[in-house]
PDB file of N, CA and C in Angstrom:
ATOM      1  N   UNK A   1       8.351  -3.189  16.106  1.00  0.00           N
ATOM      2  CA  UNK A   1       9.138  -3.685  15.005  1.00  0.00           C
ATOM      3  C   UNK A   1       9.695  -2.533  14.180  1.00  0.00           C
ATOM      4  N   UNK A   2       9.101  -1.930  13.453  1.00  0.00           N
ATOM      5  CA  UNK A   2       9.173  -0.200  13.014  1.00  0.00           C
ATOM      6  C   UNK A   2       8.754   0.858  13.315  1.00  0.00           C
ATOM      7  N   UNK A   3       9.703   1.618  13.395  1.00  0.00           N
ATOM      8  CA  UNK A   3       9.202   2.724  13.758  1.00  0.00           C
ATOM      9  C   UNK A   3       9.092   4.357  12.865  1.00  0.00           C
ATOM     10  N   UNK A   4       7.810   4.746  12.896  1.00  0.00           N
ATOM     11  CA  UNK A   4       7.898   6.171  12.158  1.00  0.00           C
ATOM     12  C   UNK A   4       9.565   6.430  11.461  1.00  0.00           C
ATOM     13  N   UNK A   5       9.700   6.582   9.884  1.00  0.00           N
ATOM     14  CA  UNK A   5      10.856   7.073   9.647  1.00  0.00           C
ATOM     15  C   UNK A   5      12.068   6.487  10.104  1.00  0.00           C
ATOM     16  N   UNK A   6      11.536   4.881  10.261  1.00  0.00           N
ATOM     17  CA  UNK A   6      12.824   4.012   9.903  1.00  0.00           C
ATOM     18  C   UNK A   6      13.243   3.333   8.761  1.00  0.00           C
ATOM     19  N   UNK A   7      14.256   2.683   9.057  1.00  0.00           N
ATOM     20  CA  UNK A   7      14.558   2.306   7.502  1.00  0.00           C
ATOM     21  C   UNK A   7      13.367   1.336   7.310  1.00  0.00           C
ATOM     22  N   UNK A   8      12.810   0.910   7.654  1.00  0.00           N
ATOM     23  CA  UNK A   8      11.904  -0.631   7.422  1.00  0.00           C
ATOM     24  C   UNK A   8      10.768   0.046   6.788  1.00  0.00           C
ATOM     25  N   UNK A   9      10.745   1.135   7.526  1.00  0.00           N
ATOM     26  CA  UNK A   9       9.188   2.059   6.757  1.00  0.00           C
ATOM     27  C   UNK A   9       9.572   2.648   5.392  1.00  0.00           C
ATOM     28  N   UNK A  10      10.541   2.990   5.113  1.00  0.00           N
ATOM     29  CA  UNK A  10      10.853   3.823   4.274  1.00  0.00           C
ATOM     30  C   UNK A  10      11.060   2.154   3.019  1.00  0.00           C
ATOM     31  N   UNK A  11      11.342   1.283   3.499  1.00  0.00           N
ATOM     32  CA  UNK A  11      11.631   0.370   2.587  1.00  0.00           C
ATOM     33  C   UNK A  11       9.989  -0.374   2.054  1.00  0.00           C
ATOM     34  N   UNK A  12       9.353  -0.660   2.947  1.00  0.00           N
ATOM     35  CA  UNK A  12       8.107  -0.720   2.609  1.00  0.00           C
ATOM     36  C   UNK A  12       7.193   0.259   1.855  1.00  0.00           C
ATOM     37  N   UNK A  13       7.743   1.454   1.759  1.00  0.00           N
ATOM     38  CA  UNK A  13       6.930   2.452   1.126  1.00  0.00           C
ATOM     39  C   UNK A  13       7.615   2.348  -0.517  1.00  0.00           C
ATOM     40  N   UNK A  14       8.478   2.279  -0.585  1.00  0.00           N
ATOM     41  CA  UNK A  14       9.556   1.832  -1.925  1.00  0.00           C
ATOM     42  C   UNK A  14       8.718   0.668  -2.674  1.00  0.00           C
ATOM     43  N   UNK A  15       8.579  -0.344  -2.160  1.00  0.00           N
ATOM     44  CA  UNK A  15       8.075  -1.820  -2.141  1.00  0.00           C
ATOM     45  C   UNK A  15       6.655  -1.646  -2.805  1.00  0.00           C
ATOM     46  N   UNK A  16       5.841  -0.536  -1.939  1.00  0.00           N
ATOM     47  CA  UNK A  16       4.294  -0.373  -2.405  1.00  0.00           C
ATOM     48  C   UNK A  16       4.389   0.691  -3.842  1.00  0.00           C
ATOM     49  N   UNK A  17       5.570   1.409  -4.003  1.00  0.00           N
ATOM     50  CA  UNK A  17       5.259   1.966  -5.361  1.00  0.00           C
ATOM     51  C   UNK A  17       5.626   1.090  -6.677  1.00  0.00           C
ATOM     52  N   UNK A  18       6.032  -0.193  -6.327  1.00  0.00           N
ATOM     53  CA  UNK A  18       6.043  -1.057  -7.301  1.00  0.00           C
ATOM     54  C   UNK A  18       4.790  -1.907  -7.418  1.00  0.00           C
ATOM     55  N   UNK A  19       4.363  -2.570  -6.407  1.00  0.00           N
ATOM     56  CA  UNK A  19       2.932  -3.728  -5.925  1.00  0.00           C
ATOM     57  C   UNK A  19       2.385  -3.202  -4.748  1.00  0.00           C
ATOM     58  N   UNK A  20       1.564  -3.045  -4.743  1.00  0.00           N
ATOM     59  CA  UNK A  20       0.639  -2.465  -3.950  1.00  0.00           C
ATOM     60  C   UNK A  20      -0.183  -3.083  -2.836  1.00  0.00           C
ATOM     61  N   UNK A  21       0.313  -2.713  -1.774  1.00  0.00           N
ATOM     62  CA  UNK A  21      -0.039  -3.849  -0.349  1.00  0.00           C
ATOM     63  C   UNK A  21       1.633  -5.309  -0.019  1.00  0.00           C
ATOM     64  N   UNK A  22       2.521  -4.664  -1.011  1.00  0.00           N
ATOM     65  CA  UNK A  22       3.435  -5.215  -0.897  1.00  0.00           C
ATOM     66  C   UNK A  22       4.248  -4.817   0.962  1.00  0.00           C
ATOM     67  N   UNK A  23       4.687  -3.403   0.839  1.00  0.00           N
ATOM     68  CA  UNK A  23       4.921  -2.946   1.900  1.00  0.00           C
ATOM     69  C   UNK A  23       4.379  -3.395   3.306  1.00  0.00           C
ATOM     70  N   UNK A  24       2.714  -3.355   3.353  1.00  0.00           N
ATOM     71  CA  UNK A  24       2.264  -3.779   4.820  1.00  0.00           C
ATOM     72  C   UNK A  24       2.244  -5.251   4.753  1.00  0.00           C
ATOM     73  N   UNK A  25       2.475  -6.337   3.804  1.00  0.00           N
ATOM     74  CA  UNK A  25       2.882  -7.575   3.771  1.00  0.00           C
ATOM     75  C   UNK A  25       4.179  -7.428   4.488  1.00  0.00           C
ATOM     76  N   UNK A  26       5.484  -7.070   4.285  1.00  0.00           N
ATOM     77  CA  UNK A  26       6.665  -6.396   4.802  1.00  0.00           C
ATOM     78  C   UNK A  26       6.176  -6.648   6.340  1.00  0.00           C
ATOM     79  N   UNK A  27       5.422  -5.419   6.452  1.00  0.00           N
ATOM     80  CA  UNK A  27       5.144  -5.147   7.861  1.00  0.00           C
ATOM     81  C   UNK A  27       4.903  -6.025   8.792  1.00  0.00           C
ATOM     82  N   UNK A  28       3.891  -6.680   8.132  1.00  0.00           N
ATOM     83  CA  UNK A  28       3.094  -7.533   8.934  1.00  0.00           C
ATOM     84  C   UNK A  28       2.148  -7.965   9.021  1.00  0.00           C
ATOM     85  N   UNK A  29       1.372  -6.552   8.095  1.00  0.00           N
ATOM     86  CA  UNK A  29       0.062  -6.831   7.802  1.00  0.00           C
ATOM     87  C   UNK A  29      -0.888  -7.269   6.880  1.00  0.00           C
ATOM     88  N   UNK A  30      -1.118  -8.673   7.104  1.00  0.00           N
ATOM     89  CA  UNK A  30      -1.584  -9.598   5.706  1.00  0.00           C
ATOM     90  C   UNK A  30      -2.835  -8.864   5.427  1.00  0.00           C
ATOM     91  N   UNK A  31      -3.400  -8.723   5.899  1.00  0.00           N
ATOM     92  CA  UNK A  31      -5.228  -8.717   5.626  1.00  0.00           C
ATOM     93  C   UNK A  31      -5.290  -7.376   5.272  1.00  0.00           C
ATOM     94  N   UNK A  32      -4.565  -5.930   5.182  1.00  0.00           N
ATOM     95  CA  UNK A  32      -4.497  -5.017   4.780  1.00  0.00           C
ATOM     96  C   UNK A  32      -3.784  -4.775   3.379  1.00  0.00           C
ATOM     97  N   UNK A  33      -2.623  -5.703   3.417  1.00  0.00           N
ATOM     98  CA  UNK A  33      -1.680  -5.532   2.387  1.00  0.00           C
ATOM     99  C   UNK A  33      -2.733  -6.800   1.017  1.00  0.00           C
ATOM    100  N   UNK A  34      -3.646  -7.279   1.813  1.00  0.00           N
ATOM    101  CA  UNK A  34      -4.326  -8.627   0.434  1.00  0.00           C
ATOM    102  C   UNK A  34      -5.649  -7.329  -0.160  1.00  0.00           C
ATOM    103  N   UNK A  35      -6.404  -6.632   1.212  1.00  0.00           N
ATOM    104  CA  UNK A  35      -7.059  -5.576   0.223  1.00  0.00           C
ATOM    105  C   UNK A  35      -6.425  -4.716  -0.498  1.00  0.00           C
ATOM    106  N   UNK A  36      -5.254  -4.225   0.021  1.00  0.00           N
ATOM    107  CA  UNK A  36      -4.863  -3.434  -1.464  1.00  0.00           C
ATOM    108  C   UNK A  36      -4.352  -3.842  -2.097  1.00  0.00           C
ATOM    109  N   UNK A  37      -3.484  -4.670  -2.288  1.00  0.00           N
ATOM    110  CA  UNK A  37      -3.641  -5.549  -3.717  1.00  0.00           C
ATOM    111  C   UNK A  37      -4.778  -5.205  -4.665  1.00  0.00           C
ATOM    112  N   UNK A  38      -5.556  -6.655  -3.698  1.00  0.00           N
ATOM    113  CA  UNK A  38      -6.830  -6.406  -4.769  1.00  0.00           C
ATOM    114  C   UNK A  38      -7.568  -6.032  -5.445  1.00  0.00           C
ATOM    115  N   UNK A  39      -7.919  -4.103  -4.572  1.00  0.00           N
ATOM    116  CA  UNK A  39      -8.706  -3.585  -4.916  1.00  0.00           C
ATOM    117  C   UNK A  39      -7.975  -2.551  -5.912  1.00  0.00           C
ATOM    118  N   UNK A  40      -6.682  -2.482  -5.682  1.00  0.00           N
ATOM    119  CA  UNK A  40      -5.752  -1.265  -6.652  1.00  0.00           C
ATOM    120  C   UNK A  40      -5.408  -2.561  -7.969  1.00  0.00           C
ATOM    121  N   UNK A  41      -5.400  -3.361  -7.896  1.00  0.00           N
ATOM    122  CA  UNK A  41      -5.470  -4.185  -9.109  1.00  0.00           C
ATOM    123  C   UNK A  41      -6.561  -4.037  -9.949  1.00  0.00           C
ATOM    124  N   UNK A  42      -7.398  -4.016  -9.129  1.00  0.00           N
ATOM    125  CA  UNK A  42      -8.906  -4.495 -10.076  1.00  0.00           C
ATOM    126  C   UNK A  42      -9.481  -3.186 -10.742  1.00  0.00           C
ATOM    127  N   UNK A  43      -9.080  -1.656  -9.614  1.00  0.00           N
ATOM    128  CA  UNK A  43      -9.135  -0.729 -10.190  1.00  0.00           C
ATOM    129  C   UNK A  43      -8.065  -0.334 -11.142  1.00  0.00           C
ATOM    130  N   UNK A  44      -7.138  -0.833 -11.334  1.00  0.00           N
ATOM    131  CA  UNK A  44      -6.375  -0.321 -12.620  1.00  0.00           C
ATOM    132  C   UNK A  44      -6.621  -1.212 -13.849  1.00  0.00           C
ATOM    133  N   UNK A  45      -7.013  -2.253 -13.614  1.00  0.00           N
ATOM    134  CA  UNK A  45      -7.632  -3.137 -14.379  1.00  0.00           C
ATOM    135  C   UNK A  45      -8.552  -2.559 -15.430  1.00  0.00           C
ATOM    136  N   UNK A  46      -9.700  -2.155 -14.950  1.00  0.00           N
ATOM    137  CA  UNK A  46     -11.150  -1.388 -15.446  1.00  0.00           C
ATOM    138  C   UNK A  46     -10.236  -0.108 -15.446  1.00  0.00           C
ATOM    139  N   UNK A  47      -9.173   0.605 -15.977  1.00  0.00           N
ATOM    140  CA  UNK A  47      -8.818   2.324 -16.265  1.00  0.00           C
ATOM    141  C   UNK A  47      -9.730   2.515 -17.203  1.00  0.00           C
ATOM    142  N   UNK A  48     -10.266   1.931 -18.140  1.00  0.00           N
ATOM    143  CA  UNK A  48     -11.043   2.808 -19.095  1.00  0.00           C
ATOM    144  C   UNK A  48     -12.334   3.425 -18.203  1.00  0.00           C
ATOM    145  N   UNK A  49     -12.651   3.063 -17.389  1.00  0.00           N
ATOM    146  CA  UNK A  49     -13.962   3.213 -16.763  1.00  0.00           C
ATOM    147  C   UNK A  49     -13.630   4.566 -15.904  1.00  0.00           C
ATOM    148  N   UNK A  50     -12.462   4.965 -15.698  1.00  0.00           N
ATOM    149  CA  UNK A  50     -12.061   6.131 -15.300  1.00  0.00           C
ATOM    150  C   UNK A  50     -12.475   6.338 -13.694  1.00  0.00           C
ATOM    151  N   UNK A  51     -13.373   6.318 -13.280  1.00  0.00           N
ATOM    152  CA  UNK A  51     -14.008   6.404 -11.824  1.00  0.00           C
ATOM    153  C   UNK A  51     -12.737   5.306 -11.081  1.00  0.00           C
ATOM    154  N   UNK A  52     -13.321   3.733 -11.467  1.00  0.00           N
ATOM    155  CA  UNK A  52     -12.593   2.609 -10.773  1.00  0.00           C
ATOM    156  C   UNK A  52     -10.428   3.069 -10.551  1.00  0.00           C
ATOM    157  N   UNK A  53      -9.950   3.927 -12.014  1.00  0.00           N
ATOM    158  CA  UNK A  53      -9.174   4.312 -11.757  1.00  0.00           C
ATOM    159  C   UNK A  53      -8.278   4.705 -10.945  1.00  0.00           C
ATOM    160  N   UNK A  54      -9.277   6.046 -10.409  1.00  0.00           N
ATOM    161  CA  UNK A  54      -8.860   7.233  -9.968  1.00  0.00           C
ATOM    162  C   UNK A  54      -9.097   6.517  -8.414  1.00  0.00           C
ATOM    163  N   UNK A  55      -9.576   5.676  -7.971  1.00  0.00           N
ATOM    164  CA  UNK A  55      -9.959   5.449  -6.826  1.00  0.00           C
ATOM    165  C   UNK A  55      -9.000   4.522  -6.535  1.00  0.00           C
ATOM    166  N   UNK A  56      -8.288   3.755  -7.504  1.00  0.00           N
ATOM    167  CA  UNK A  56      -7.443   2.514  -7.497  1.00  0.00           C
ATOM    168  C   UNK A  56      -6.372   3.801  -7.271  1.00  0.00           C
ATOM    169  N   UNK A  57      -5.936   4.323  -7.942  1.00  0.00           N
ATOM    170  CA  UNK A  57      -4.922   5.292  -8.088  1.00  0.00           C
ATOM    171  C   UNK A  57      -4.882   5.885  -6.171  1.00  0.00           C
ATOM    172  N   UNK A  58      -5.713   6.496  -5.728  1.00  0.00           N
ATOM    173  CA  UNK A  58      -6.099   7.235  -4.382  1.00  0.00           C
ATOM    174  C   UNK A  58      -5.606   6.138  -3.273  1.00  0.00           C
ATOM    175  N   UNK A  59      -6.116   5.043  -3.489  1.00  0.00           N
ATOM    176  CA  UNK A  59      -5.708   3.963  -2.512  1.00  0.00           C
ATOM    177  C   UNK A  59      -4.189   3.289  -2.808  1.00  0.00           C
ATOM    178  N   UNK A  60      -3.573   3.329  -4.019  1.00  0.00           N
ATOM    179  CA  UNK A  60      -2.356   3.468  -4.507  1.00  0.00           C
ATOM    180  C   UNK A  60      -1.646   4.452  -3.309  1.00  0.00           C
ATOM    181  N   UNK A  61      -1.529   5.421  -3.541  1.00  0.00           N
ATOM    182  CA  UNK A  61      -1.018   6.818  -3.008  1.00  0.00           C
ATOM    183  C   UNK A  61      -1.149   6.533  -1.358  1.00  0.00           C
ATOM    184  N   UNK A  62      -2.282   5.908  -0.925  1.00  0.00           N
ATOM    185  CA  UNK A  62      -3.129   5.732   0.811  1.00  0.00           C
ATOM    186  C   UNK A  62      -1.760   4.370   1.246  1.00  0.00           C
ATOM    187  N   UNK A  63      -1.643   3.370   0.111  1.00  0.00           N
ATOM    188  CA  UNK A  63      -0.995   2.328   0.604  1.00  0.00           C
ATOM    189  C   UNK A  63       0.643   2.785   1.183  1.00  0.00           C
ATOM    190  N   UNK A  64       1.060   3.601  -0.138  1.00  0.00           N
ATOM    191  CA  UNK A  64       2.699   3.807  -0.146  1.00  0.00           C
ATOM    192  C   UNK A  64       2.670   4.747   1.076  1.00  0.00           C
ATOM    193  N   UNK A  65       1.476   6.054   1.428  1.00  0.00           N
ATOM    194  CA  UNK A  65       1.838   7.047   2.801  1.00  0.00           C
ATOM    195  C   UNK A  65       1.975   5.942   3.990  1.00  0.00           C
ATOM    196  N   UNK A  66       0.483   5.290   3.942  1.00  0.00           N
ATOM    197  CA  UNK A  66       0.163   4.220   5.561  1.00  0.00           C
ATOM    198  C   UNK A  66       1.402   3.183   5.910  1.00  0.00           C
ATOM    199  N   UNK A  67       2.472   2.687   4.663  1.00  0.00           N
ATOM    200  CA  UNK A  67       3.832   2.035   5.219  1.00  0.00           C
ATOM    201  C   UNK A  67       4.482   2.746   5.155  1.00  0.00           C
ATOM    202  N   UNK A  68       4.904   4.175   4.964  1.00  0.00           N
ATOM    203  CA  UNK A  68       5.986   5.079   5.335  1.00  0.00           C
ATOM    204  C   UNK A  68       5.335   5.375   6.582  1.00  0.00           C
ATOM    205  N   UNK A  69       4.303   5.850   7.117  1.00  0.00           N
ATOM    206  CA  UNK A  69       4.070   6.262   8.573  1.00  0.00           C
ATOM    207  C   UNK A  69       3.767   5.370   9.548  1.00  0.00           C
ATOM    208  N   UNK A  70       3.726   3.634   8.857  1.00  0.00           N
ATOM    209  CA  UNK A  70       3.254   2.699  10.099  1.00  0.00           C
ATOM    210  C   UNK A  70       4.015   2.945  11.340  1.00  0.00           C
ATOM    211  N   UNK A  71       3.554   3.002  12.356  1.00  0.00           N
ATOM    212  CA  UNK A  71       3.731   3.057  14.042  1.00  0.00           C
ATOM    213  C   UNK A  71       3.739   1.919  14.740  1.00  0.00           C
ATOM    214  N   UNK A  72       4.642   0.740  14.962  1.00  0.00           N
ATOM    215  CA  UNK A  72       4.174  -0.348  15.191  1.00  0.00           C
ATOM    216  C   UNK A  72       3.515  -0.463  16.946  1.00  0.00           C
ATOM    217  N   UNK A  73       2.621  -1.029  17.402  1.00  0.00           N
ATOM    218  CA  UNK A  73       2.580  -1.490  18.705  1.00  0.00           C
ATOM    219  C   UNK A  73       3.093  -1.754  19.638  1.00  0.00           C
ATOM    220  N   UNK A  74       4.349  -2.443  19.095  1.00  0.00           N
ATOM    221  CA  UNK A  74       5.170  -3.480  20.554  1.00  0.00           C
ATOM    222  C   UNK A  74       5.902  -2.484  21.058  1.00  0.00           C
TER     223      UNK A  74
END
């Protein structure tokens, strides 16, 4: 479906710096794109707690690289 450094990747990576797990929804991938949601929600949620943050933030950053470099299968 996409490939490395196509437009579809590059548009999904756009997509995840707004909502997060938005992009691999795009893709295809529900059950990846519903954990990060969740878990970059819940960690920006708790920012005062600073740890939950920085980790929400890390998986932020993990979501937007993993749909700019998805490789699809078919």
């Amino acid at each position: 479906m996409f490939k490395t450094g196509s437009a579809g990747n590059v548009i999904a990576a756009l997509c995840n710096i707004f909502f997060p797990g938005l992009g691999q929804l795009i893709q295809g991938r529900l059950l990846l794109a519903i954990f990060l949601f969740i878990f970059v929600t819940l960690g920006y949620w708790f920012w005062f707690l600073v740890f939950p943050a920085i980790i929400a933030a890390l998986l932020h950053l993990f979501s937007i690289i993993n749909a700019a470099t998805y490789k699809s299968n078919d």
